[in-house]
C-alpha atoms as a PDB file:
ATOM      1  CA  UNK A   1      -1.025  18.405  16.078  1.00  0.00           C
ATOM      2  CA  UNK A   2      -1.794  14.989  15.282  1.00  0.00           C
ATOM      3  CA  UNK A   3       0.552  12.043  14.115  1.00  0.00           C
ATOM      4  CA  UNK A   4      -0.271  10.709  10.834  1.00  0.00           C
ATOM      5  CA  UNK A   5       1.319   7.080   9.843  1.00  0.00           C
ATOM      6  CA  UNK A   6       2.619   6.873   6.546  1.00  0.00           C
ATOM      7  CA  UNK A   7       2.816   3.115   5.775  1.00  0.00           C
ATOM      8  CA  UNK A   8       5.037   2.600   2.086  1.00  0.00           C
ATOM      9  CA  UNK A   9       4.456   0.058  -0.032  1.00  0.00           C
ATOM     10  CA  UNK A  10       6.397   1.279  -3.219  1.00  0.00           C
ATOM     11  CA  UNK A  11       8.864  -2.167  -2.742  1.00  0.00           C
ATOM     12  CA  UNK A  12       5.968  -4.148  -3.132  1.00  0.00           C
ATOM     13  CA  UNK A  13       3.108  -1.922  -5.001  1.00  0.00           C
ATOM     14  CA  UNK A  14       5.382  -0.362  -6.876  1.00  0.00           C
ATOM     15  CA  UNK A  15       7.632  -2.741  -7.943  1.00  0.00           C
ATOM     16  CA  UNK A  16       5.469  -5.631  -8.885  1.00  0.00           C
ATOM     17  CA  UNK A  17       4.210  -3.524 -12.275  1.00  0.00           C
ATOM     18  CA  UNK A  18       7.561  -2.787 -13.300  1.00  0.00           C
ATOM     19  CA  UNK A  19       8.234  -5.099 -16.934  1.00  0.00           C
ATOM     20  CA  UNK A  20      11.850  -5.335 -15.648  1.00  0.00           C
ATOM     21  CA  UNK A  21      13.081  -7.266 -12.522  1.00  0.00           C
ATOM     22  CA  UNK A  22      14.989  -5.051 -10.075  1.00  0.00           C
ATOM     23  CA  UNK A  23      17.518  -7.136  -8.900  1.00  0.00           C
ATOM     24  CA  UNK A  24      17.296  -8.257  -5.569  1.00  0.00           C
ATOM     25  CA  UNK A  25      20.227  -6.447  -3.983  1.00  0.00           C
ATOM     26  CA  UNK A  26      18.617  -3.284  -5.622  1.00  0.00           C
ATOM     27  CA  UNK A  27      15.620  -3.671  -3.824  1.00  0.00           C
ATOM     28  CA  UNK A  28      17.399  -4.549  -0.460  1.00  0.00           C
ATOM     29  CA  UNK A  29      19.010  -1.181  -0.761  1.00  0.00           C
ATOM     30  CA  UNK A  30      16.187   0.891  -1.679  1.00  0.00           C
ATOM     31  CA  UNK A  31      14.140  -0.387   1.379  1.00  0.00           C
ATOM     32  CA  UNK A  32      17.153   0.474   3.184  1.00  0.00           C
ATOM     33  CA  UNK A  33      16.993   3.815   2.319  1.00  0.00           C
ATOM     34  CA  UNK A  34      13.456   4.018   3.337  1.00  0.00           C
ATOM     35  CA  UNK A  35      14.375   2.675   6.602  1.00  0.00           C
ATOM     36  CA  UNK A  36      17.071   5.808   7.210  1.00  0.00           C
ATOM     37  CA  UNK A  37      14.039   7.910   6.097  1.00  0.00           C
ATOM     38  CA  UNK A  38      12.314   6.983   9.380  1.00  0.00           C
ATOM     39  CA  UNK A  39       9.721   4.575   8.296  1.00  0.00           C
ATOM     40  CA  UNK A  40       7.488   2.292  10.960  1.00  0.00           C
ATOM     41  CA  UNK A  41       5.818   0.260   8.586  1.00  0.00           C
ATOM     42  CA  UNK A  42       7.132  -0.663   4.754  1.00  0.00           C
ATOM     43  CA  UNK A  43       5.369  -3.490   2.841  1.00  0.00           C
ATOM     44  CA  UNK A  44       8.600  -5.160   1.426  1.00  0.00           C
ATOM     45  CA  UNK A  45       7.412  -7.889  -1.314  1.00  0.00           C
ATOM     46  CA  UNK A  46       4.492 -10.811  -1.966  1.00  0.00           C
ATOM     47  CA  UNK A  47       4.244 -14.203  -1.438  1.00  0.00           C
ATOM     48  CA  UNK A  48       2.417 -14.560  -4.654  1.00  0.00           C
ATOM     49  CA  UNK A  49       2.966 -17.271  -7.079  1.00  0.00           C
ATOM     50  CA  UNK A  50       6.185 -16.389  -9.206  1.00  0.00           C
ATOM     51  CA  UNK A  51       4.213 -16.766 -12.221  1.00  0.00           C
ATOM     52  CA  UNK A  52       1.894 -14.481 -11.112  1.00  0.00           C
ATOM     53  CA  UNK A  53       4.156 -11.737  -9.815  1.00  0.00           C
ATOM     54  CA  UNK A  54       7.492 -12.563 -11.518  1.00  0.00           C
ATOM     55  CA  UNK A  55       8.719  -9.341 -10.312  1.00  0.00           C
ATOM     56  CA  UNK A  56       8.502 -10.436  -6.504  1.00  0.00           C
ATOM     57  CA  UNK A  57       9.360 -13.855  -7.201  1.00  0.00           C
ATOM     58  CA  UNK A  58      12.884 -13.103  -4.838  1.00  0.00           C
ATOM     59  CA  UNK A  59      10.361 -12.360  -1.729  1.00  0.00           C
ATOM     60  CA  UNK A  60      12.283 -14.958   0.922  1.00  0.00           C
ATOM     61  CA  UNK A  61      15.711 -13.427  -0.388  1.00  0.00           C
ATOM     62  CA  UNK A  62      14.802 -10.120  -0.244  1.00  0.00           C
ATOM     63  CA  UNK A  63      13.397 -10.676   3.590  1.00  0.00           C
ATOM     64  CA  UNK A  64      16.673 -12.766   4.280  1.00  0.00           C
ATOM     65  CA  UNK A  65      18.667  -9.670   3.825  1.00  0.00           C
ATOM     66  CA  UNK A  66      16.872  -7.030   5.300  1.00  0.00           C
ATOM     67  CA  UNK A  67      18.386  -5.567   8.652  1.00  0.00           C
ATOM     68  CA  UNK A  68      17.069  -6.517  11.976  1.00  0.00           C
ATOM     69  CA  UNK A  69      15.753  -4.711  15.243  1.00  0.00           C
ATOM     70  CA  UNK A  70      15.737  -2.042  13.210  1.00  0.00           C
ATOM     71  CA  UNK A  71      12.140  -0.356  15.172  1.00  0.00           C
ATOM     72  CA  UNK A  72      10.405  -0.879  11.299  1.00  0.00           C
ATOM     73  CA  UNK A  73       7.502  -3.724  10.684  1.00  0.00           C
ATOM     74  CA  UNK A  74       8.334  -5.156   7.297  1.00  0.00           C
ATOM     75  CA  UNK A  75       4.975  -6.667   5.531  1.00  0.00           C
ATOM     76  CA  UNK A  76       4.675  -8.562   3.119  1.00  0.00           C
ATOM     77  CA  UNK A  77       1.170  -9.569   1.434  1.00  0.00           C
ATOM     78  CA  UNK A  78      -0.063 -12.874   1.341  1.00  0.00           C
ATOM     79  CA  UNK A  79      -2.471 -14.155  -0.977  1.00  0.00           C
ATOM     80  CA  UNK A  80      -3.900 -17.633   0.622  1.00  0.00           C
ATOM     81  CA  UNK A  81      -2.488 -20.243   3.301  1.00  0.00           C
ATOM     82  CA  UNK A  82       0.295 -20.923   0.829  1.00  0.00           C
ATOM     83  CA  UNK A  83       1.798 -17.460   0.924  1.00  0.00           C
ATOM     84  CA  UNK A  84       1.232 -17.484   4.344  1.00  0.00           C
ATOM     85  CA  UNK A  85       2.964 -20.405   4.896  1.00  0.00           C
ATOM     86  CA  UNK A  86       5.656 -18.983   3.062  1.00  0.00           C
ATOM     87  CA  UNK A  87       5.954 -16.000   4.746  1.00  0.00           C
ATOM     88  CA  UNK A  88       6.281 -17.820   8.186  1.00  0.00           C
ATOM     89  CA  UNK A  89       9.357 -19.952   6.225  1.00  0.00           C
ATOM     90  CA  UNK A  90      11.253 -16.331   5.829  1.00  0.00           C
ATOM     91  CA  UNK A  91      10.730 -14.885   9.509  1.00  0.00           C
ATOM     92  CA  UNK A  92       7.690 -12.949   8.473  1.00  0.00           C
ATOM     93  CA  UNK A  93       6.234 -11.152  11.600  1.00  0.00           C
ATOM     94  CA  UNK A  94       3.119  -9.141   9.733  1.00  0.00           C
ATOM     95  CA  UNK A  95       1.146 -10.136   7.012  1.00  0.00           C
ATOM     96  CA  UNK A  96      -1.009  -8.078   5.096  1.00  0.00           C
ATOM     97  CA  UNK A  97      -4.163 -10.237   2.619  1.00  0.00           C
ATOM     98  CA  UNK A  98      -5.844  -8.560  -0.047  1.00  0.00           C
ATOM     99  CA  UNK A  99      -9.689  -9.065  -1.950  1.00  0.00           C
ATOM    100  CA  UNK A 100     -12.134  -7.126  -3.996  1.00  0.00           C
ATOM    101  CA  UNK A 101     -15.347  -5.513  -2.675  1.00  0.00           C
ATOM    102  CA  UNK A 102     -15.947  -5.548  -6.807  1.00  0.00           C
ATOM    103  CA  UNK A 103     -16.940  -9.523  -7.913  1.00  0.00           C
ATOM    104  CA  UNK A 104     -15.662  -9.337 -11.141  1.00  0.00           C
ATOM    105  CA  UNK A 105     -12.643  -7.586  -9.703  1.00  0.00           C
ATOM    106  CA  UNK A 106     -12.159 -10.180  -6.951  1.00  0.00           C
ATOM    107  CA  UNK A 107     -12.709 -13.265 -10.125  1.00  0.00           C
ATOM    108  CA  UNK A 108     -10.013 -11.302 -11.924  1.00  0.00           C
ATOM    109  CA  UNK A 109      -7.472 -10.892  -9.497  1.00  0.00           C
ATOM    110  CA  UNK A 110      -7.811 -14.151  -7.927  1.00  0.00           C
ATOM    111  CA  UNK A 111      -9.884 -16.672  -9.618  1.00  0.00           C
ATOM    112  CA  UNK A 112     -12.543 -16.668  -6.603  1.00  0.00           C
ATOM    113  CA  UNK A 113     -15.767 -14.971  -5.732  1.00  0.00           C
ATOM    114  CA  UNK A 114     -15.626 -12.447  -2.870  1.00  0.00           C
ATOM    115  CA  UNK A 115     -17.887 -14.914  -0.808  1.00  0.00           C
ATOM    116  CA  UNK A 116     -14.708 -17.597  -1.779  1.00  0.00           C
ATOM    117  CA  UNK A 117     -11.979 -14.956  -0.433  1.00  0.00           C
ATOM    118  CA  UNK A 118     -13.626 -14.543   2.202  1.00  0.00           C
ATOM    119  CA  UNK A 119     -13.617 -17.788   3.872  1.00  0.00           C
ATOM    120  CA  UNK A 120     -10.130 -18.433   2.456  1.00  0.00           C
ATOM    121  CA  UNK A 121      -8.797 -15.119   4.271  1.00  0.00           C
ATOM    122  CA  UNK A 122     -10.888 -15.872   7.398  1.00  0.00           C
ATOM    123  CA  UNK A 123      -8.542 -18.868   7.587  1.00  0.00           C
ATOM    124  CA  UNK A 124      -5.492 -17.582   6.602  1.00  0.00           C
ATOM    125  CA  UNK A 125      -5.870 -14.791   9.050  1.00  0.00           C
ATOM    126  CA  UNK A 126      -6.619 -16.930  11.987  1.00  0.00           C
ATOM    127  CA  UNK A 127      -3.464 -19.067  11.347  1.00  0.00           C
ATOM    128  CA  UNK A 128      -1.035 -15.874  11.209  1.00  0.00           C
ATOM    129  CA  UNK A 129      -2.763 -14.446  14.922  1.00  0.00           C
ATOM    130  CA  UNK A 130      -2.195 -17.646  16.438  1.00  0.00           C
ATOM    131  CA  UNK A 131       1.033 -17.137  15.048  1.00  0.00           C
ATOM    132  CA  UNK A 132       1.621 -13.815  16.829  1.00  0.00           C
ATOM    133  CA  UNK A 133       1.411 -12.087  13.289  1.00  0.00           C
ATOM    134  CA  UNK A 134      -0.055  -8.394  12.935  1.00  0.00           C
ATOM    135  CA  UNK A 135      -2.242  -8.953   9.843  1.00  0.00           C
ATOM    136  CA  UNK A 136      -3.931  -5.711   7.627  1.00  0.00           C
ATOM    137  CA  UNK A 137      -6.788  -6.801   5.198  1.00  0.00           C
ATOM    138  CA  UNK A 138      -6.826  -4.580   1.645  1.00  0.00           C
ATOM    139  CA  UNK A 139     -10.304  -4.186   0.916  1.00  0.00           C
ATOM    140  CA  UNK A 140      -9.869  -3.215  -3.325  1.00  0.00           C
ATOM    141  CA  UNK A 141     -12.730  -1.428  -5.567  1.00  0.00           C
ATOM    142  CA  UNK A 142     -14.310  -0.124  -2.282  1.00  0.00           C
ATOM    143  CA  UNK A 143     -14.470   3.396  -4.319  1.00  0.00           C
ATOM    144  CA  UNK A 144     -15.234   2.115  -7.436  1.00  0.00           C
ATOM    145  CA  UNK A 145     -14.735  -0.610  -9.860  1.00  0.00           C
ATOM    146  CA  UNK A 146     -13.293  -0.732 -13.663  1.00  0.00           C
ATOM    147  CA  UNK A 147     -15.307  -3.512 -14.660  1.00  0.00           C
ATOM    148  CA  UNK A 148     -18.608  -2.735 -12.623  1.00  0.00           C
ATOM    149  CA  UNK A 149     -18.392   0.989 -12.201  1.00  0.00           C
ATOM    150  CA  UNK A 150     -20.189   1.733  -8.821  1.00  0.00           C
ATOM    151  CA  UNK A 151     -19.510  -0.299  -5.904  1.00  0.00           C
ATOM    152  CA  UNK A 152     -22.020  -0.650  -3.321  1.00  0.00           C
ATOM    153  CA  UNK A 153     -20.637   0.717  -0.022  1.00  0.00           C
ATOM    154  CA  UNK A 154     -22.508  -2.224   2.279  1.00  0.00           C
ATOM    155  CA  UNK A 155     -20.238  -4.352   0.376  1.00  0.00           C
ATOM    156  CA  UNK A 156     -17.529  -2.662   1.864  1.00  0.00           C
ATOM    157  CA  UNK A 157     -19.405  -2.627   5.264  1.00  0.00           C
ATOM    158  CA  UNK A 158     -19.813  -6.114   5.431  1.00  0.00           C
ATOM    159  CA  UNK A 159     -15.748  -7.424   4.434  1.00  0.00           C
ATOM    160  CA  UNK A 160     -14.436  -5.039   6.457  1.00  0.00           C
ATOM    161  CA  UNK A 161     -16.562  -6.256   9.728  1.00  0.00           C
ATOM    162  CA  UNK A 162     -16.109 -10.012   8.767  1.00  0.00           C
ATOM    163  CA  UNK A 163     -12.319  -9.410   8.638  1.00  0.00           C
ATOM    164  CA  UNK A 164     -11.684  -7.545  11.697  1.00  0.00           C
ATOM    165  CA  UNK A 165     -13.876 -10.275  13.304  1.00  0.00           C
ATOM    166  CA  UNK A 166     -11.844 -12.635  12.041  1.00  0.00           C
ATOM    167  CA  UNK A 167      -8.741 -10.860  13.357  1.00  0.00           C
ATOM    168  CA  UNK A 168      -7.174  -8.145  11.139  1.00  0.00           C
ATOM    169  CA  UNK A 169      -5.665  -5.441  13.076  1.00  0.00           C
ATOM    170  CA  UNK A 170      -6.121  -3.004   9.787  1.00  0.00           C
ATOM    171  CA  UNK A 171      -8.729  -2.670   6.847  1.00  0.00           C
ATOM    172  CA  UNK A 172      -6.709  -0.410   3.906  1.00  0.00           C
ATOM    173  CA  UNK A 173      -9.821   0.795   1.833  1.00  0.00           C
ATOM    174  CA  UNK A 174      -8.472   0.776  -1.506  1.00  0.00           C
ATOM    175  CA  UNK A 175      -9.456   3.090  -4.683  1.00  0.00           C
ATOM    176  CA  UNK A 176      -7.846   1.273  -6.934  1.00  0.00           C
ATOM    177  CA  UNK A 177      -8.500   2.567 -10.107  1.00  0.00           C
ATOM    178  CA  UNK A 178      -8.358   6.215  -8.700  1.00  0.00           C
ATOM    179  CA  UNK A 179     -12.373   6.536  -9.061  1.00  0.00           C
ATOM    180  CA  UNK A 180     -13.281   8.215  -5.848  1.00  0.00           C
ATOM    181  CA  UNK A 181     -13.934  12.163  -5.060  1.00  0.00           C
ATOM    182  CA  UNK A 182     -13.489  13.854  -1.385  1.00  0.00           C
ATOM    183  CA  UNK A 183     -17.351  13.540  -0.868  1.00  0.00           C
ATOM    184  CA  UNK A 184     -17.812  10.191  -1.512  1.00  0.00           C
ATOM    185  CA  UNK A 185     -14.385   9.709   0.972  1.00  0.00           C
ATOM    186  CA  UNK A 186     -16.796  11.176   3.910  1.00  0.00           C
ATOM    187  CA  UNK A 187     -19.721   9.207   2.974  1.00  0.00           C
ATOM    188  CA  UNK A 188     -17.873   5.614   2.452  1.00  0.00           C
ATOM    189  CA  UNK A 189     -15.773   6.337   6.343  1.00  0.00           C
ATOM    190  CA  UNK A 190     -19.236   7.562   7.524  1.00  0.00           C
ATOM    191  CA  UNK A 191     -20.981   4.813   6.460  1.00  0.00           C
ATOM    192  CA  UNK A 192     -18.540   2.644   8.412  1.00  0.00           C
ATOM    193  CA  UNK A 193     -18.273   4.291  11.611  1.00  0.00           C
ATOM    194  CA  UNK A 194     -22.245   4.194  11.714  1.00  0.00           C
ATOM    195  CA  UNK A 195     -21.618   0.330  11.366  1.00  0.00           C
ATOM    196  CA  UNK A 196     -19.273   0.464  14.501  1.00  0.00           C
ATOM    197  CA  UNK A 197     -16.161  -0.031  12.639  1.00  0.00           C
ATOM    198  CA  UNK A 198     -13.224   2.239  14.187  1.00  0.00           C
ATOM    199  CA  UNK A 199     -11.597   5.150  12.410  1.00  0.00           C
ATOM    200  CA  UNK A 200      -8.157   4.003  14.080  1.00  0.00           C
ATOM    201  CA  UNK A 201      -8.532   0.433  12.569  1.00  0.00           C
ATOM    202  CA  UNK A 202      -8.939   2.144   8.798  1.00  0.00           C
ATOM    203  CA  UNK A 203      -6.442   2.966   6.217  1.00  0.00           C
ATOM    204  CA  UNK A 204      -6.843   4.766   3.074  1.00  0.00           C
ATOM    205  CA  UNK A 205      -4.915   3.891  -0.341  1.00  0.00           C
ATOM    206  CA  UNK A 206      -5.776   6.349  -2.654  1.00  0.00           C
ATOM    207  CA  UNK A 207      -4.425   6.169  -6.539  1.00  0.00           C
ATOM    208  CA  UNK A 208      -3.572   9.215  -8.248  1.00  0.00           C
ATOM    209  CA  UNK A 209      -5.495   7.938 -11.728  1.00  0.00           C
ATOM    210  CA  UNK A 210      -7.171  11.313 -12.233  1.00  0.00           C
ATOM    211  CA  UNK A 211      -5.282  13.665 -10.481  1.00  0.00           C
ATOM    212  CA  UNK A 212      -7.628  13.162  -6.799  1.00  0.00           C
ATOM    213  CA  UNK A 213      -5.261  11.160  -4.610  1.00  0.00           C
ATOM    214  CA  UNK A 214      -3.976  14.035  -2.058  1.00  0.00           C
ATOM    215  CA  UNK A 215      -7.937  15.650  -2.314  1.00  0.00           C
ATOM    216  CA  UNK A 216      -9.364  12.371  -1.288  1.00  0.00           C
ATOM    217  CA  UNK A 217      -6.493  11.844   1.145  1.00  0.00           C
ATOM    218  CA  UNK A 218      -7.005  15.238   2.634  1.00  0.00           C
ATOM    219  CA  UNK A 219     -11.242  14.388   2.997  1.00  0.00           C
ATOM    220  CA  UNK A 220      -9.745  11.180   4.981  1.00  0.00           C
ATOM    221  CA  UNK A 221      -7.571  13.272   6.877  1.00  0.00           C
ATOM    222  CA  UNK A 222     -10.622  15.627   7.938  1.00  0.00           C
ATOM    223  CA  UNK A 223     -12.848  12.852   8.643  1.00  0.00           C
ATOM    224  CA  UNK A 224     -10.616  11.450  10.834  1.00  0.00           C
ATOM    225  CA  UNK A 225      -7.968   9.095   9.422  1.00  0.00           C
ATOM    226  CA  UNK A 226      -4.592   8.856  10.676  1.00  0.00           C
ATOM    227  CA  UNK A 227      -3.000   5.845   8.345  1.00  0.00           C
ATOM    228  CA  UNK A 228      -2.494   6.449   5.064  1.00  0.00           C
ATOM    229  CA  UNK A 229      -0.943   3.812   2.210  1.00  0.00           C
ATOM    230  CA  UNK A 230       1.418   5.546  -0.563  1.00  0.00           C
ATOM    231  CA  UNK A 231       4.495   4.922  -2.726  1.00  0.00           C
ATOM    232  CA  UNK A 232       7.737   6.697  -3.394  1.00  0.00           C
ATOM    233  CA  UNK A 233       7.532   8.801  -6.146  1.00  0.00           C
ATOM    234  CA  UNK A 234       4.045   8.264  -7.350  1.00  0.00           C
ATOM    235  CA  UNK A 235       5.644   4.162  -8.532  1.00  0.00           C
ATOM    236  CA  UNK A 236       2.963   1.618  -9.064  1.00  0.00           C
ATOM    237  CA  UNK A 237      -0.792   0.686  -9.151  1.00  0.00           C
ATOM    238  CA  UNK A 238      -2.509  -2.600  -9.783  1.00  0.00           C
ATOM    239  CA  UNK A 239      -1.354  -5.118 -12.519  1.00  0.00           C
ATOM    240  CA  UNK A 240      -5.428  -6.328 -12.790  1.00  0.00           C
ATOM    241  CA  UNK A 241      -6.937  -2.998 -13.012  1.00  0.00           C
ATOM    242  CA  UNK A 242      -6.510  -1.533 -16.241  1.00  0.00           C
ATOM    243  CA  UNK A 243      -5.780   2.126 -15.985  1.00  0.00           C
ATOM    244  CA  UNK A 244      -4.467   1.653 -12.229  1.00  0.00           C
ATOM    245  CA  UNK A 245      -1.501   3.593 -12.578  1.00  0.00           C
ATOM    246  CA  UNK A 246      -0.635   5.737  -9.822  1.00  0.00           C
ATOM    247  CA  UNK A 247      -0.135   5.365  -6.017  1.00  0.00           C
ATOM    248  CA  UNK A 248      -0.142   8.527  -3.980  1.00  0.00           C
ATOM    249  CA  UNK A 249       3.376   9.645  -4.334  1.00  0.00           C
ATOM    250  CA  UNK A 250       4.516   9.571  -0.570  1.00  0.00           C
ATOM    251  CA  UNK A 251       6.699  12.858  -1.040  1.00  0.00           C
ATOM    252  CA  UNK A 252       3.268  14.643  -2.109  1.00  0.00           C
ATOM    253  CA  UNK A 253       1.606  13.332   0.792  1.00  0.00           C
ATOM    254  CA  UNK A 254       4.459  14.124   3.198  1.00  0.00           C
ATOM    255  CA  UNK A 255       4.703  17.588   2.037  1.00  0.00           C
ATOM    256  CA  UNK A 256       1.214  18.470   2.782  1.00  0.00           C
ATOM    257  CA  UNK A 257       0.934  16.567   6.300  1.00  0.00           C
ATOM    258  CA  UNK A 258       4.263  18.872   7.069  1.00  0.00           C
ATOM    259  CA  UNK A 259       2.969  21.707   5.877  1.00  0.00           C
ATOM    260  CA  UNK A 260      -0.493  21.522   7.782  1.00  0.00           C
ATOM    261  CA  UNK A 261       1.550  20.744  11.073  1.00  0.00           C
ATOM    262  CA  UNK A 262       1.280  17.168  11.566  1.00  0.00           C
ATOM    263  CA  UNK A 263       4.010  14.554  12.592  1.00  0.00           C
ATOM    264  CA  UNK A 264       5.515  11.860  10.737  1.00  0.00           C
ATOM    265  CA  UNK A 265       8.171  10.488  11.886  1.00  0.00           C
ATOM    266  CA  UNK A 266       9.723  10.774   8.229  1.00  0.00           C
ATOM    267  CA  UNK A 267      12.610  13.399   6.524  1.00  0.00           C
ATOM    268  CA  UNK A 268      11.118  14.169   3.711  1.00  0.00           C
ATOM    269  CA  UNK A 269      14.549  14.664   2.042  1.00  0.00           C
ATOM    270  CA  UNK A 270      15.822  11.498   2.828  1.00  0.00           C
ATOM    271  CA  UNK A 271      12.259   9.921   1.772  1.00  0.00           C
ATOM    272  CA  UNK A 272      13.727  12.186  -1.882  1.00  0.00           C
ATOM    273  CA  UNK A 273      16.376  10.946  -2.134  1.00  0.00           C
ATOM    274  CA  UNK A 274      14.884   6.977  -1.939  1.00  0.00           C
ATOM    275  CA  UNK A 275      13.229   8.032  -4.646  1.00  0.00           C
ATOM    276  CA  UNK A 276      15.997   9.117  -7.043  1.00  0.00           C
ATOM    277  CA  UNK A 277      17.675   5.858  -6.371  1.00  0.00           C
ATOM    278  CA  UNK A 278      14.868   3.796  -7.027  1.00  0.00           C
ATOM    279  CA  UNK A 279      14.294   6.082 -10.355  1.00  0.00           C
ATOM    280  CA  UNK A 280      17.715   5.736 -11.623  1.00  0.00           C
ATOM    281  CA  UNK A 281      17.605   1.629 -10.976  1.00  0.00           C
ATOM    282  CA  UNK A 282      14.859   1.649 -12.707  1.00  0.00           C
ATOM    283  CA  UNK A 283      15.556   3.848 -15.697  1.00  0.00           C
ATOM    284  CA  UNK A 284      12.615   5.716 -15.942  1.00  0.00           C
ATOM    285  CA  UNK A 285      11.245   9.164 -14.942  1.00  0.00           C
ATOM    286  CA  UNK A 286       9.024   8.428 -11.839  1.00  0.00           C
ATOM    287  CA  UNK A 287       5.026  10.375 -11.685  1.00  0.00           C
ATOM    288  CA  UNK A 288       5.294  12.061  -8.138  1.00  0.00           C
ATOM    289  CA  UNK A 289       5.274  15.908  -8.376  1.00  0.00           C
ATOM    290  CA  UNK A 290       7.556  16.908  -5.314  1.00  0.00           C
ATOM    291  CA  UNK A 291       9.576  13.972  -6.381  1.00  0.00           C
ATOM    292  CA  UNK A 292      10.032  15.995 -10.089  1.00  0.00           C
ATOM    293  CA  UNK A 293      10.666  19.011  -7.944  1.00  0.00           C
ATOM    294  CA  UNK A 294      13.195  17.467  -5.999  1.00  0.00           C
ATOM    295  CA  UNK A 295      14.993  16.394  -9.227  1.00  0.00           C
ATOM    296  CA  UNK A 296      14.479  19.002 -10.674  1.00  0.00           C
ATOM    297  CA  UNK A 297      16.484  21.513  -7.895  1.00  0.00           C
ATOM    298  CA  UNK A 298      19.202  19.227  -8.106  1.00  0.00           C
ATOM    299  CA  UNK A 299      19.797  19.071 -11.498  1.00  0.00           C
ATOM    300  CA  UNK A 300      19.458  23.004 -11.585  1.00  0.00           C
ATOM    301  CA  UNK A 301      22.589  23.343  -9.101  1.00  0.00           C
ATOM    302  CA  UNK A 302      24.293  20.446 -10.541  1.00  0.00           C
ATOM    303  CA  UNK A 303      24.061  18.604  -7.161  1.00  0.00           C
ATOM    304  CA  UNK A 304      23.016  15.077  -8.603  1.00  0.00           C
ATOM    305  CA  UNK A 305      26.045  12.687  -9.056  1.00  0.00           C
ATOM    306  CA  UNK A 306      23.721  10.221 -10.694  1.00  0.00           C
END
């Protein structure tokens, strides 16, 4: 059977809604703990403004004390040449940018038009490959927008081509406000492959919004896709997207690729147990439903310590 790639981004995704600040050293351990779990790739803070993202304001400490050569790309997203910049200041060695297939999402997240983004990112891109960067490109709203509704899938066509032209390795099609249904999964990866865009250079990031993240995952998974975005525990969504909550939980997702037979690289136990530390830092019951299981069996044979 197949591998599938799990890439996390609950220390970034997830965090940055949180009203609380995790403190630094908290979220140095918890991406620790995602390391042991067998991780290749974990997105591990922003180079946002502070003000925008006070939550990830700590981004160079927390890359200052994360272990080295330990086989795991850290990420961290980058929103123009100034975060990029940044990111190259803390020993960054992948990058990942972000913009809206939606306009009024893109004007709302940003301040720019997509057309704007675009020839910002086309820049910022350029500069991390001829720094010997990786660089992924989140493509937001491709399934659907809160603002506009539907989202015209040549939209899509056309940012993802001009960004893996301009040198992405990666185009994470994002459903941001959890809008999308298996069906229109197949139509929107169809409609790219007929544009000669790769299968191996797409990700999905599916949000659990109405209860259709591991259905829409699975339609990617049948179609083809072999990367797929998600967060421990269900944690996060989008602070601009109004009813946004809800990554795929990464146990979920694990579960199922285990159970249908394909590899991951990842103990789902360990990948658990991140969870319940991040949960209990944070002081809140966390969405995922194997992650509630998981609790859940501990706390019946008195196993948790926490």
């Amino acid at each position: 059977m197949d591998r599938v790639n799990v890439y996390e981004v609950a220390p970034r995704d997830g965090l940055q809604n949180e009203h609380e600040v995790v403190p630094t050293e908290m979220k140095v351990a918890f991406i620790e703990r995602l390391i042991a779990a067998g991780y290749t790739d974990i997105e591990v803070s922003s180079f946002v403004r502070p003000r925008w993202i006070p939550q990830l304001a700590d981004a160079s400490d927390v890359v200052a004390r994360l272990p080295r050569d330990t086989g795991v790309t850290f990420w961290a997203l980058v929103p123009n040449r100034r975060g990029l910049e940044r990111a190259l200041d803390a020993g960054m060695h992948a990058v990942a940018t972000f913009m809206s297939a939606s306009e009024t999402h893109n004007l709302k997240n940003v301040n720019r038009t997509t057309r704007e983004s675009l020839a910002g990112l086309r820049e910022v891109i350029a500069t991390a490959v001829a720094e010997g960067m990786r660089v992924r490109s989140y493509i937001s709203t491709v399934f659907g927008c809160p603002y506009e509704g539907h989202v015209d899938v040549e939209r899509t066509v056309h940012l993802a081509g001009e960004l893996l032209a301009a040198g992405a390795d990666h185009i994470s099609l994002g459903d941001t406000t959890g809008m999308a249904h298996p069906q229109q999964v197949f139509d929107v990866l169809e409609r790219l492959q007929g544009a000669g865009i790769p299968l191996d250079r797409l990700t999905l990031h599916m949000h659990d919004t109405r209860g259709t993240a591991l259905a829409n995952i699975l339609a990617g998974l049948q179609a083809g896709i072999r990367t797929f975005d998600a967060s421990v525990s269900g944690l996060g969504g989008c602070p601009y997207a109004p009813g946004a909550a809800g990554n795929a939980a990464t146990e979920d997702l694990v579960y199922m690729l285990h159970g249908m037979g394909y590899e991951t690289g990842l103990d789902l136990d360990a990948v658990c147990e991140a969870g319940l530390f991040i949960e209990d830092a944070l002081g809140r019951k966390l969405p995922g439903r194997y992650h509630q299981y998981y609790r859940g069996s501990l706390d019946r044979r008195g196993a948790r310590t926490a």
